[in-house]
Each structure stands twice: as C-alpha cells, then as structure tokens.
Protein backbone atom coordinates (compact mmCIF):
# COMPACT_ATOMS: atom_id res chain seq x y z
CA UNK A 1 12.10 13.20 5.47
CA UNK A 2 11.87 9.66 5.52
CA UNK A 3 9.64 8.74 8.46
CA UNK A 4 9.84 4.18 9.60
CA UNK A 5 7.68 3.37 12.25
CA UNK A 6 9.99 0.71 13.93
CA UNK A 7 7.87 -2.41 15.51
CA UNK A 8 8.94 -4.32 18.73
CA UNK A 9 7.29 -6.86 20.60
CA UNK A 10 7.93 -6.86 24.74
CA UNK A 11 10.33 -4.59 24.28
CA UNK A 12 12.63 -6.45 21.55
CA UNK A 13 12.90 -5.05 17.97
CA UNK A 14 11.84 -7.64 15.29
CA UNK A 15 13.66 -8.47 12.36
CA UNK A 16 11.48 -6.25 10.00
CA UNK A 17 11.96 -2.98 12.03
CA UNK A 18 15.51 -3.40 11.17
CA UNK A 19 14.92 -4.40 7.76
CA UNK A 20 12.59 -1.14 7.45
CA UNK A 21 15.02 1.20 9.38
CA UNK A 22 17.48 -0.08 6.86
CA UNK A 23 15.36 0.51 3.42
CA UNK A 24 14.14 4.11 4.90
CA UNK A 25 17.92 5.24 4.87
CA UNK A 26 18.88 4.02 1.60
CA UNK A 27 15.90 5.73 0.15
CA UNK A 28 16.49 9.12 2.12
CA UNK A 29 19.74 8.86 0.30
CA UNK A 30 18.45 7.98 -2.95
CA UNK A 31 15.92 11.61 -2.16
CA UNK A 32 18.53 13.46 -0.60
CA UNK A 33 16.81 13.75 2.29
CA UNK A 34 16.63 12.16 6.12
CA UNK A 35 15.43 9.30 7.79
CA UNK A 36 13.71 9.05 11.23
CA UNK A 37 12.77 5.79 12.67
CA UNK A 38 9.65 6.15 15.39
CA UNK A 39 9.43 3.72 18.45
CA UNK A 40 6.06 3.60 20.11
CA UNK A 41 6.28 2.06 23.46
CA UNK A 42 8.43 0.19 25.94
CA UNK A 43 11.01 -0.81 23.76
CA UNK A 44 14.12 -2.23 25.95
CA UNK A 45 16.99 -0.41 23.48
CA UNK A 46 15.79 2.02 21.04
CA UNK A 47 19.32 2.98 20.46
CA UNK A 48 20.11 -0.05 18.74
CA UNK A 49 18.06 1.27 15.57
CA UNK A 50 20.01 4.81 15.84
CA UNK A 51 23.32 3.23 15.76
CA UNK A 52 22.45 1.44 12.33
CA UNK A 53 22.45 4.81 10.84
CA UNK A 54 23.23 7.36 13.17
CA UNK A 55 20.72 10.08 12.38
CA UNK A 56 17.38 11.01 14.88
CA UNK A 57 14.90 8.30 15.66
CA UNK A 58 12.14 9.32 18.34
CA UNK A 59 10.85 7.03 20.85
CA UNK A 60 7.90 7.63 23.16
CA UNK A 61 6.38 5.80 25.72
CA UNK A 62 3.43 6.16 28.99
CA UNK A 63 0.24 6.02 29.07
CA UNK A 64 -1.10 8.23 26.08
CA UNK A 65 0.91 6.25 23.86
CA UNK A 66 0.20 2.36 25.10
CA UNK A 67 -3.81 3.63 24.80
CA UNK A 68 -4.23 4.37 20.98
C-alpha cells in the first residue's frame, strides 16, 4: 500500500496534497498495489481527494488528533 498524507490548511486542501494524492496512485499502479490518502484534521471536503481516484482515503479529526 501506498500511504499520502494529504495537507490542508483551515480546512482547504492545497495544491500539493493533490499533486501527492495524484503521484501515490500512479505509483500504486506502477507496484500493483493501493493507495490511501490520510487527512488529519478539520478538513472542509475530504471527499474531494477520494473522487480523484476512487479508492479508501481515511480522515480523522477531535481532539487527540489536533494535539500531536
């Protein structure tokens, strides 16, 4: 598995997490394997990553998270 940890700032993605989200999948390909993108936090649409590729992403948010 191909694990992208997928960066947003107040709860919009930037540029690069799509960029990265984008790279991870073609090299999960390229390995024959799959590609998970991780959200840490508030973001405002994590689906928006899933629908570039349509495979599992995993977003979690509180407390726990927001105090690494």
């Amino acid at each position: 598995m191909v694990l992208v940890l997928a960066e947003h700032q107040k709860g919009k993605f930037k540029k690069t997490a799509f960029e990265a989200v984008t790279y991870g999948y073609k090299t999960a390909q390229l390995l024959q394997t799959s590609c998970c993108a991780l959200v840490l936090g508030q973001a405002d649409n994590p689906g928006e990553l899933r629908a570039l590729w349509r495979q599992q992403g995993i977003h979690r948010s509180g407390r726990r998270v927001g105090a690494f």
